[in-house]
Protein backbone atom coordinates (compact mmCIF):
# COMPACT_ATOMS: atom_id res chain seq x y z
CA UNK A 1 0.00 0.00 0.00
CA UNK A 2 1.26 3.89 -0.66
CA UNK A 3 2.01 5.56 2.15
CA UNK A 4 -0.99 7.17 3.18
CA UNK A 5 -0.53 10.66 4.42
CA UNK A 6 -3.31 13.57 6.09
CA UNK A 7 -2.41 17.00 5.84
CA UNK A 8 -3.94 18.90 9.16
CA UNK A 9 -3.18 16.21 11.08
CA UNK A 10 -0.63 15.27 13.76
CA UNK A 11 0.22 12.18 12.01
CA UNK A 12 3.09 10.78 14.27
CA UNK A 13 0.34 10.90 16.87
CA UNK A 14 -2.52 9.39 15.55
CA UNK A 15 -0.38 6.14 14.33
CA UNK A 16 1.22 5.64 17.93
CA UNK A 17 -2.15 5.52 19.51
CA UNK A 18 -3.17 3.03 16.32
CA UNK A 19 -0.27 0.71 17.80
CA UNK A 20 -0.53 1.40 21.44
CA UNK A 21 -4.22 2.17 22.23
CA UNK A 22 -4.71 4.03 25.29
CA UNK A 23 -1.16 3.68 26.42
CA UNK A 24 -0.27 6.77 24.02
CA UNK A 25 -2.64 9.38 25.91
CA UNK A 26 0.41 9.41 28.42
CA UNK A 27 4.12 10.35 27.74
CA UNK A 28 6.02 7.61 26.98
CA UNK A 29 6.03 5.08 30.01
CA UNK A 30 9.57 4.83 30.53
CA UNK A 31 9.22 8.27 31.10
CA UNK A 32 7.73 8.05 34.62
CA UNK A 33 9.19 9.29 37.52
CA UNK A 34 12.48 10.37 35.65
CA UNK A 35 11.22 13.34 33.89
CA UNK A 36 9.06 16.85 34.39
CA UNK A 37 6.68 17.72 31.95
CA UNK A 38 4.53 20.94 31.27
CA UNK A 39 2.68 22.96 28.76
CA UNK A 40 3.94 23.19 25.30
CA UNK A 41 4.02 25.83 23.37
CA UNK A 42 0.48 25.74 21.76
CA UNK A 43 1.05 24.21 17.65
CA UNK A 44 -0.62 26.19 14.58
CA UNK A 45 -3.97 24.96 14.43
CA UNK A 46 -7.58 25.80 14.05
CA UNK A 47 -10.10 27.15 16.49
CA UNK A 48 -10.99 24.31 17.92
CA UNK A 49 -7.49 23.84 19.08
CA UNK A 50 -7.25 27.52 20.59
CA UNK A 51 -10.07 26.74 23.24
CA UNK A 52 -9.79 25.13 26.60
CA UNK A 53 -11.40 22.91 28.25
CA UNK A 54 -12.66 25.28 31.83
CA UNK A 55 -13.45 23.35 34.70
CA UNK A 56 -15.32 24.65 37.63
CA UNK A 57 -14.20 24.33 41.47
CA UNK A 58 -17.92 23.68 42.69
CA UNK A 59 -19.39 20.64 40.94
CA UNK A 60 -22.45 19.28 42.02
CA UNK A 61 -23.00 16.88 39.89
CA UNK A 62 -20.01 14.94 41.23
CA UNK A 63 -21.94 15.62 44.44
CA UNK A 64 -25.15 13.69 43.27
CA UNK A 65 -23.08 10.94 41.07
CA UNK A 66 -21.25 10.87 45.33
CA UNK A 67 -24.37 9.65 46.81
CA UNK A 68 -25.66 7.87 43.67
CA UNK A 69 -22.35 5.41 43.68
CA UNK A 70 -22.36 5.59 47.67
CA UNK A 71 -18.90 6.22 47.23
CA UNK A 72 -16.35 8.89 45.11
CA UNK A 73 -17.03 8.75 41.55
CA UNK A 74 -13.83 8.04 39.28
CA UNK A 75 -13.65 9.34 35.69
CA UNK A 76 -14.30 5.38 34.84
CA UNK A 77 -17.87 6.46 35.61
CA UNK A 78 -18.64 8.17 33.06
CA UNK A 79 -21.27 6.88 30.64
CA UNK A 80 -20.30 7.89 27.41
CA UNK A 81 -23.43 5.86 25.16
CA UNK A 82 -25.72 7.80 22.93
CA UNK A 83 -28.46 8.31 20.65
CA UNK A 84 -27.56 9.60 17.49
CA UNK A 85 -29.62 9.95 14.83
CA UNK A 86 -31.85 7.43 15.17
CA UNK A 87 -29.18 4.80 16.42
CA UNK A 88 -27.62 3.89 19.36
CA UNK A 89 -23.63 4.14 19.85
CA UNK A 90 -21.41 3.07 22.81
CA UNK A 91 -19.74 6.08 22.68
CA UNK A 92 -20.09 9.61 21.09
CA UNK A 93 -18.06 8.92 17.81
CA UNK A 94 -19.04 7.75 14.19
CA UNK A 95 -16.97 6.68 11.01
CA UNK A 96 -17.28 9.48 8.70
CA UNK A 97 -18.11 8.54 4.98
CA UNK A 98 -15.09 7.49 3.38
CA UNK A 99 -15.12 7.54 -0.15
CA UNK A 100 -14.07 5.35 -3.63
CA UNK A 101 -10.32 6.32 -4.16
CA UNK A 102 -7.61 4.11 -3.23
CA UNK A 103 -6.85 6.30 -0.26
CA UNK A 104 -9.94 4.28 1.04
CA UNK A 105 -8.24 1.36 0.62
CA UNK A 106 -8.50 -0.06 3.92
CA UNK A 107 -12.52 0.28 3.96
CA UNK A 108 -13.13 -3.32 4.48
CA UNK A 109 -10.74 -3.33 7.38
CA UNK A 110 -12.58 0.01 8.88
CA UNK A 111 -15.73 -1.64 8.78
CA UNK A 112 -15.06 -4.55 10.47
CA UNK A 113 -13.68 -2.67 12.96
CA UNK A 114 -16.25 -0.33 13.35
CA UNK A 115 -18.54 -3.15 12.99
CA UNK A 116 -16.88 -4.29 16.16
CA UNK A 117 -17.19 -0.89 18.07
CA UNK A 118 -20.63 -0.57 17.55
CA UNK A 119 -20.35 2.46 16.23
CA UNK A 120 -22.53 3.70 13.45
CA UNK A 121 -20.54 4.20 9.95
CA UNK A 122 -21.44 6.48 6.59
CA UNK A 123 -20.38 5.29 3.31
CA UNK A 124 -19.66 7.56 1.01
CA UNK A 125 -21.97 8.82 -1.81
CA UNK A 126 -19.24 7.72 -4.62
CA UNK A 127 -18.95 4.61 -3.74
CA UNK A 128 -21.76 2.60 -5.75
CA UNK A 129 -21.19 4.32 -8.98
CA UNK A 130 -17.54 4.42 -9.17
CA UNK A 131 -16.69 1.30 -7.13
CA UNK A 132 -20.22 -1.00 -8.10
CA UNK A 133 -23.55 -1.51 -6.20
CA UNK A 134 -21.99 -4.76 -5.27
CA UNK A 135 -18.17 -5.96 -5.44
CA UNK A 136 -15.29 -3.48 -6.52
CA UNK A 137 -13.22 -5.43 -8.64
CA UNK A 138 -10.39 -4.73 -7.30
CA UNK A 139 -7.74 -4.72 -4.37
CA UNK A 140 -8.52 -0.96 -3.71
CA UNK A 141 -11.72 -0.19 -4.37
CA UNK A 142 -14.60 -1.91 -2.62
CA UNK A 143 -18.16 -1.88 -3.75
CA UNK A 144 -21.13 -0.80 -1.34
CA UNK A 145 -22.56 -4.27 -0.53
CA UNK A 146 -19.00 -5.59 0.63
CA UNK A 147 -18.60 -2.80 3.04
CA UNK A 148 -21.95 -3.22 4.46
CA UNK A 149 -21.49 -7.35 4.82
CA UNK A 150 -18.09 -7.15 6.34
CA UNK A 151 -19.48 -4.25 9.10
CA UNK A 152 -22.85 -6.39 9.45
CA UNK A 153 -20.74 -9.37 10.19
CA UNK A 154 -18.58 -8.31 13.34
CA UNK A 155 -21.91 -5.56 14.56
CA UNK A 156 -23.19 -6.59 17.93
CA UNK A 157 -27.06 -6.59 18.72
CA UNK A 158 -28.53 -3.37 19.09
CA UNK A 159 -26.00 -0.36 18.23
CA UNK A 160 -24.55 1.04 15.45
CA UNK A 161 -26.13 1.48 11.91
CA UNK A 162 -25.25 2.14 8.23
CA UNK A 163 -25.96 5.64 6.63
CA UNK A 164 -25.50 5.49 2.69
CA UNK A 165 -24.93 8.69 1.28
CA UNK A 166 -26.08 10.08 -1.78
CA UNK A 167 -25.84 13.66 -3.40
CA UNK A 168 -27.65 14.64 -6.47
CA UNK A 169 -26.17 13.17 -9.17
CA UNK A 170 -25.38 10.09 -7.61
CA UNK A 171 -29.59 10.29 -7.76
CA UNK A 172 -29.74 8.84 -11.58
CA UNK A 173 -28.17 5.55 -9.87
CA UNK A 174 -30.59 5.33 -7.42
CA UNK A 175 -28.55 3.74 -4.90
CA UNK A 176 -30.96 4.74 -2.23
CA UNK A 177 -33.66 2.26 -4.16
CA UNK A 178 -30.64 -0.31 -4.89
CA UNK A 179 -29.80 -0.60 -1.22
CA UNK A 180 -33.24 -0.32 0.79
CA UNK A 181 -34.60 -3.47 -1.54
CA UNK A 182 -31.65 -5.48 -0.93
CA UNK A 183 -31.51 -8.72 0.73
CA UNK A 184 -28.39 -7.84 1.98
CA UNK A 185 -29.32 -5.44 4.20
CA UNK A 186 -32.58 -6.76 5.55
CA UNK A 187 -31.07 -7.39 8.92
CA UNK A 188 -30.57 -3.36 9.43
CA UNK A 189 -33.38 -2.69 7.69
CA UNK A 190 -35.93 -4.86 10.16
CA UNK A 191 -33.67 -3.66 13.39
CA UNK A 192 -34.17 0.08 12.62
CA UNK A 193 -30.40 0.76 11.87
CA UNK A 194 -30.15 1.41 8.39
CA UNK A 195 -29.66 5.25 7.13
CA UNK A 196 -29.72 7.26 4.03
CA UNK A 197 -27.88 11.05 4.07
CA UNK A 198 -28.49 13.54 1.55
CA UNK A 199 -24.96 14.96 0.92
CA UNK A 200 -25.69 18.68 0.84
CA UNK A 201 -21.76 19.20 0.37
CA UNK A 202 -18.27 19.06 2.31
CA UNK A 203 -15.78 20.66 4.41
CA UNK A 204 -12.85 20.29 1.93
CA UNK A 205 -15.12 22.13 -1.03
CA UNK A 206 -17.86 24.08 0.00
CA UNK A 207 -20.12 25.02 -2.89
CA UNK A 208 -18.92 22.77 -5.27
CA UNK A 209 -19.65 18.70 -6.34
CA UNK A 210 -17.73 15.82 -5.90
CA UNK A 211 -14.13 16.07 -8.14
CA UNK A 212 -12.72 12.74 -8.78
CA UNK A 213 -9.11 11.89 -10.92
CA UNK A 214 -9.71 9.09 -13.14
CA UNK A 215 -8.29 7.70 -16.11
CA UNK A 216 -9.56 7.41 -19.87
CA UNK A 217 -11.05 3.70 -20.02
CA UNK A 218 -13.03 5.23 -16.03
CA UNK A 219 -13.99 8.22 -18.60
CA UNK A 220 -16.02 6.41 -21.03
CA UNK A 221 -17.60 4.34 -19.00
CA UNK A 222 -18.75 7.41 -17.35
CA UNK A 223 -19.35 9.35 -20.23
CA UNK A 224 -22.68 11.64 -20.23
CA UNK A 225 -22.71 11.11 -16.63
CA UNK A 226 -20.62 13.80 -15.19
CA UNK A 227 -18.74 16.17 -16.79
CA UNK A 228 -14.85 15.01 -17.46
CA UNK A 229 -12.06 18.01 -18.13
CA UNK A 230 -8.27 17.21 -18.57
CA UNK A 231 -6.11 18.94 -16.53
CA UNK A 232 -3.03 20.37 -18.58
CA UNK A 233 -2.03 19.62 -21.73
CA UNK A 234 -0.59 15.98 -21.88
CA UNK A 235 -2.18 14.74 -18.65
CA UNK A 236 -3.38 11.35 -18.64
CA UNK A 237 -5.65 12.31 -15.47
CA UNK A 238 -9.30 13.71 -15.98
CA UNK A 239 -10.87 15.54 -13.28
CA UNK A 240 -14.77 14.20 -12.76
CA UNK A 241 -16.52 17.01 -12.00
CA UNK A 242 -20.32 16.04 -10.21
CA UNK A 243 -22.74 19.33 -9.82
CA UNK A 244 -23.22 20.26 -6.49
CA UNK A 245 -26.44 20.52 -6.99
CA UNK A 246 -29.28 23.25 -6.80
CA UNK A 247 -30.86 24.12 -3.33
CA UNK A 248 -33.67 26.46 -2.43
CA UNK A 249 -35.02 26.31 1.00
CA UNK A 250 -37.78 24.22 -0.78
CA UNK A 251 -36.36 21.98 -2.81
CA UNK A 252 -34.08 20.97 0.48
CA UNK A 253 -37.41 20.66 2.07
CA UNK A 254 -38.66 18.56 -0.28
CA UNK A 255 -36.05 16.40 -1.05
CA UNK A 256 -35.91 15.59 2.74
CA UNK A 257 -39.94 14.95 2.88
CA UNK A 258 -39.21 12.93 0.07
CA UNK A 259 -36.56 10.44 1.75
CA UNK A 260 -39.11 10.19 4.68
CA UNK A 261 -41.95 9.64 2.21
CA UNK A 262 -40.28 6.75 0.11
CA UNK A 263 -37.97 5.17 2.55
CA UNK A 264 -39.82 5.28 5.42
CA UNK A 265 -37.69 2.57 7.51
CA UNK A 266 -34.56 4.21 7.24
CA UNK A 267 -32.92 7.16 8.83
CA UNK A 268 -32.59 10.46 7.26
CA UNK A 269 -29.26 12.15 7.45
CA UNK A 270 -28.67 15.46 6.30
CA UNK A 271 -24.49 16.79 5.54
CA UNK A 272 -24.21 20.24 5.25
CA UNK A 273 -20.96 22.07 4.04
CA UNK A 274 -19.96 25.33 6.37
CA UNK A 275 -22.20 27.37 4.73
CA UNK A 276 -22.50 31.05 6.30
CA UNK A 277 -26.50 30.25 6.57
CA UNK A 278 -25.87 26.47 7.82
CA UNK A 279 -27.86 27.14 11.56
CA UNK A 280 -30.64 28.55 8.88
CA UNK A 281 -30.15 24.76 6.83
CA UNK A 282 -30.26 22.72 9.67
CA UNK A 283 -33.18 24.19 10.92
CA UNK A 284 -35.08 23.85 7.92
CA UNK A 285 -33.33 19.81 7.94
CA UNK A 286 -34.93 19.12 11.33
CA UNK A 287 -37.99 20.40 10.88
CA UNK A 288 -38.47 18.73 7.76
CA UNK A 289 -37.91 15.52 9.52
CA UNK A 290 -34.26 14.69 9.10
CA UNK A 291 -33.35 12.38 12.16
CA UNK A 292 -29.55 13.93 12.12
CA UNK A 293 -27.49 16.88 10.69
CA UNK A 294 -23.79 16.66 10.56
CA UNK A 295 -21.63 19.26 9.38
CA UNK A 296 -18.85 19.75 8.34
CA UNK A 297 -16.35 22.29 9.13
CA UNK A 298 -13.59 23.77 6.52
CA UNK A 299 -11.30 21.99 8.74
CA UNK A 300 -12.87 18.55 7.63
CA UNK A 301 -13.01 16.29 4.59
CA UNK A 302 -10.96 13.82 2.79
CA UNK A 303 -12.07 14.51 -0.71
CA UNK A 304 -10.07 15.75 -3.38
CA UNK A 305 -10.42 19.71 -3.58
CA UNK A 306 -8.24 22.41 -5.09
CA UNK A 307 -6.13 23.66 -2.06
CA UNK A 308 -6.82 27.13 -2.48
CA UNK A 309 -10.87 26.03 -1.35
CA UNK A 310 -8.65 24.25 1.98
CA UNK A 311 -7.29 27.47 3.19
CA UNK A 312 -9.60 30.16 2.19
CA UNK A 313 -13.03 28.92 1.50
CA UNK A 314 -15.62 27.44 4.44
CA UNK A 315 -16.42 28.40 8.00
CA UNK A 316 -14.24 26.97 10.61
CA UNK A 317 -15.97 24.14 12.71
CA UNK A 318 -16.43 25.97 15.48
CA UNK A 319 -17.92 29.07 13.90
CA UNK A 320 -20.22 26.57 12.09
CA UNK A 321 -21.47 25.07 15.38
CA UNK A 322 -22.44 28.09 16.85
CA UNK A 323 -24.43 29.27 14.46
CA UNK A 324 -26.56 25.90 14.55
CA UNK A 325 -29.27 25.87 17.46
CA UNK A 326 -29.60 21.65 17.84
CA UNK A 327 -32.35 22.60 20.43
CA UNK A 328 -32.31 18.98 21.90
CA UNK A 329 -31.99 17.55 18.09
CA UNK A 330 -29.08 15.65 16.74
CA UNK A 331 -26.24 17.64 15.10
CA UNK A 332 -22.61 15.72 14.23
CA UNK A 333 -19.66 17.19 13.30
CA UNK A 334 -16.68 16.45 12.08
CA UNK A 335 -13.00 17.81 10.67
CA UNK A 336 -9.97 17.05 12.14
CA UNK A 337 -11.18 14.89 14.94
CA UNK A 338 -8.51 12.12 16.01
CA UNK A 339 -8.83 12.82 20.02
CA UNK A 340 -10.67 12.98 22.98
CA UNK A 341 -9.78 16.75 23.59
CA UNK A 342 -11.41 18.14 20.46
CA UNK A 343 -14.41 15.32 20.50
CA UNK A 344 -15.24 16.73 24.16
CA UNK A 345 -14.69 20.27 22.88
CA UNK A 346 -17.74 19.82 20.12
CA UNK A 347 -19.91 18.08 21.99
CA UNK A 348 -19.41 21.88 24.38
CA UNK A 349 -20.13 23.27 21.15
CA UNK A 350 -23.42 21.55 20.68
CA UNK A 351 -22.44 18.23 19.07
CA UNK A 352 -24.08 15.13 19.63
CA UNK A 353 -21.38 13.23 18.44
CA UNK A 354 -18.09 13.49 16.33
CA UNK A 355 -17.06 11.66 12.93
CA UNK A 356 -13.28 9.90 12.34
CA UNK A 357 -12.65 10.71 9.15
CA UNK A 358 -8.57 10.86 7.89
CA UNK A 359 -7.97 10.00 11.89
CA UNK A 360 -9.53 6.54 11.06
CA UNK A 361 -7.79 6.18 7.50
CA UNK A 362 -4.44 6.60 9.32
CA UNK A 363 -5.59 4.23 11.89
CA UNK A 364 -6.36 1.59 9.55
CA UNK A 365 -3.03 2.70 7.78
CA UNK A 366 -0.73 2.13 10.59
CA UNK A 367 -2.98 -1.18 11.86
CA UNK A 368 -5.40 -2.62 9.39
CA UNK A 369 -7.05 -5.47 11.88
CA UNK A 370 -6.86 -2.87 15.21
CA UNK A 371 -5.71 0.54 14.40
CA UNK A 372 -9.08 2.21 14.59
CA UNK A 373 -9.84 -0.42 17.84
CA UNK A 374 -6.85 0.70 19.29
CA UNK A 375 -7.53 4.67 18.29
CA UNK A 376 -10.73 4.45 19.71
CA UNK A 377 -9.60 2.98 23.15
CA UNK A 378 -7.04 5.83 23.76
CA UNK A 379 -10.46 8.58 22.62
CA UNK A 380 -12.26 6.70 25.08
CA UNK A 381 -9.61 7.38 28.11
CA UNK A 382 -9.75 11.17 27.25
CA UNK A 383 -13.79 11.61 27.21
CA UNK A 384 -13.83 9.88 30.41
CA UNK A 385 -11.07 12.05 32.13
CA UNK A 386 -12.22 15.05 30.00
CA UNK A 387 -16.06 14.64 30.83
CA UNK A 388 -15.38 13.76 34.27
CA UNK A 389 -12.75 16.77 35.25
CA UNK A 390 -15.73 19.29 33.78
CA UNK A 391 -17.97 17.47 37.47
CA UNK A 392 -20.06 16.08 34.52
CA UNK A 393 -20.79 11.53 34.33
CA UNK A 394 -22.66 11.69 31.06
CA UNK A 395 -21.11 13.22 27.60
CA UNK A 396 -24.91 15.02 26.91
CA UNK A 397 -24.08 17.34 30.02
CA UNK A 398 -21.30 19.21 28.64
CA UNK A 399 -21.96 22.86 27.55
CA UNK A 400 -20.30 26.48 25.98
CA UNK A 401 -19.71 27.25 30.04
CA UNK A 402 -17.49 24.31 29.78
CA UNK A 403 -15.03 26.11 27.56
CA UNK A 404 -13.03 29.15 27.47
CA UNK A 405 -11.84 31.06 24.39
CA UNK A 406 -8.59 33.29 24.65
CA UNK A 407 -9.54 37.04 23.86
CA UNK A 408 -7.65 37.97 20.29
C-alpha cells in the first residue's frame, strides 16, 4: 500500500495511539518518575485547538453521582453511550463517509472494525457508482454491498447502523432504491439501523460537487454522466466534476420529505458544508424531519479539492457550530477529529457526536485489523477524564460554560 498521508493532522500521533491504544494518551512510560513535563508551546492549528477545556471548582454533579455510587465517583464512571440519529452508539463517535479512491483502501478493514465498536458508519456517496452496487473489482476499491457485509458481520445486537450517502447526481443511480430493496441489508433494515444522508456538500469544497481523478477507459464508461475536463495539456488524469447541486429552501425541504416519504424505515441524514446560513439549513433539515445533521467544518473532509478552497473557503468548525441551534436535536460534526480533547470540545459546542474521518484512514493505515480499535480505546480514556474533570458523568451534560476562548 502507498504511504498514506493527512495533511492537518498530527500524524506521528494518531499512528502511535493506532499501535498502542490508550497507552499513548500518556508520555512515553519509561518516562515516569524520571522526567518533568509541562505545557507546550500551543502548535498552529484551528479554532478548535485555541479553546480550553474550563473546569469549575464547585461541581455538584459529582456531588449527586457521590451519593448515587455511595462512594467517590472516578472518571471510569462516566457513561459515554448515545443516541444519534436514530441509532444507538457506545460512545459519542461515528466513522465518517469514506469515499471510492484508493486512499480508502482499507474500507473493508474500517468496517469490520467499526462493525466491532458498535459504532454507526457512513459510506460515502461515490462509492456505488464508481466502485459497483456490489463488489469493486479490485484490491482498492470496494463496492457498497462488501462494506456493508463485512461491518454487518462483526456488529453486535442493538448499536450502530449504516448511513449510505447520496448527493444529487449520484440520484440517476438510485442507490438509495438499490440498497433499501436489498436482501443484503434486511437485517438493518428490520432492526431500525439502516440510514440514508443527503450529501448537501463538504468541508474540503464548499459550494462545489464531488471532483474525482480518473483515467480514460473510467472516462467512457462514465461518459454523459458527469462532466470530465483534462487537466493540462498531456495529462493522462481527468478531473470528474459532479454538480453540487441546486438548493432552495424548498427543494431541500422537499427532497428531505421525500426520503421520509419513500424510505420510510430508514434514517434520514442530512451533511451540510460550512455554509454562512448552515444554523438557517439545519433548521429547515430538522424540521423537515431529518433524524440527524452533521456538518462539516472547513477543517474537515478527505475529498479531493483544489487547495486554495482548503485554506480560504468554508467556516471553521467551530464558527459553524455556533451558528446551529440543535435545540435537543441531533447535530454531528466532524473535521480534524482524532482525540478525545477536540471530541469533548464539540460536543461543548453543541455536538451530539463526532465523525473519524482521515484520523480513522491513518488508523487503519498504521494497523489494518486494530488501528481504529486501538484509536478508539485511547479517545475513550480522554472523554472519560475530559467529561469527568468538567464534574459532569454523562457526555450530553457538557456545555459552551465548559469552555473558554482566549480574547484575540
Amino acid at each position: 500500500m502507498t504511504p498514506l498521508t493527512a495533511p492537518g493532522l498530527p500524524e506521528d500521533a494518531v499512528r502511535a495511539r493506532a499501535r498502542d491504544g490508550a497507552a499513548a494518551v500518556f508520555p512515553p512510560l519509561d518516562s515516569y518518575g524520571t522526567t518533568v513535563f509541562g505545557a507546550c508551546p500551543a502548535s498552529a492549528g484551528d479554532e478548535v485547538d485555541a479553546l480550553r477545556l474550563a473546569p469549575p471548582v464547585f461541581m455538584p454533579g459529582r456531588l449527586a453521582r457521590l451519593i448515587d455510587l455511595g462512594r467517590e465517583p472516578l472518571y471510569s464512571d462516566v457513561r459515554l453511550d448515545t443516541d444519534l440519529g436514530g441509532f444507538t452508539a457506545p460512545v459519542p463517535v461515528y466513522l465518517s463517509a469514506l469515499g471510492s479512491t484508493r486512499v480508502a483502501g482499507t474500507s473493508l478493514a474500517l468496517s469490520r472494525q467499526a462493525g466491532r465498536l458498535g459504532i454507526p458508519m457512513v459510506i460515502g456517496e461515490n462509492v456505488a457508482p464508481m466502485n459497483g452496487f456490489r463488489a469493486g473489482g479490485d484490491d482498492h476499491r470496494k463496492g457498497l454491498l462488501e462494506r456493508i457485509q463485512a461491518y454487518c458481520d462483526e456488529l453486535p445486537d442493538g448499536v450502530g447502523g449504516v448511513c449510505v450517502q447520496q448527493s444529487t447526481e449520484d440520484a440517476d443511480s438510485e442507490v438509495w432504491n438499490h440498497v433499501y430493496s436489498d436482501p443484503a441489508v434486511t437485517g438493518l433494515l428490520t432492526s431500525g439501523r439502516l440510514g440514508f444522508e443527503l450529501k448537501v456538500g463538504q468541508g474540503a469544497k464548499p459550494g462545489l460537487g464531488g471532483l474525482t481523478m480518473i483515467d480514460e477507459a473510467v472516462a467512457s464508461d462514465l461518459a454523459g454522466q458527469y462532466a470530465v475536463e483534462r487537466l493540462g495539456p498531456g495529462s493522462s488524469s481527468l478531473l470528474r466534476c459532479a454538480s453540487p447541486g441546486t438548493f432552495t429552501e424548498e427543494i431541500f425541504r422537499r427532497q428531505i420529505q421525500l426520503m421520509r416519504n419513500n424510505y420510510p424505515r430508514a434514517r434520514c441524514w442530512v451533511k451540510l458544508f460550512p455554509g454562512r446560513d448552515v444554523g438557517h439549513a439545519a433548521a429547515v433539515a430538522w424540521d423537515a424531519g431529518a433524524h440527524a445533521v452533521a456538518v462539516d467544518g472547513a477543517e474537515g473532509g478527505t475529498g479531493w479539492a483544489p487547495t486554495g478552497f482548503l485554506g480560504h473557503v468554508g467556516l471553521p468548525l467551530a464558527e459553524a457550530l455556533r451558528r446551529v441551534d440543535p435545540a435537543g436535536r441531533t447535530l454531528l460534526a466532524s473535521g480534524r477529529v482524532w482525540d478525545g480533547m477536540r471530541a469533548v470540545k464539540l460536543l461543548a459546542l453543541g455536538a451530539r457526536a463526532v465523525g473519524l474521518g482521515r484520523a480513522a484512514l491513518i488508523a487503519a493505515d498504521e494497523d489494518p485489523e486494530h488501528g481504529l480499535e486501538r484509536l478508539l480505546d485511547a479517545m475513550v480514556l480522554e472523554l472519560r477524564m475530559a467529561v469527568s474533570a468538567l464534574g459532569h458523568y454523562t457526555a450530553r451534560e457538557t456545555g459552551p460554560e465548559d469552555l473558554w476562548e482566549p480574547r484575540s
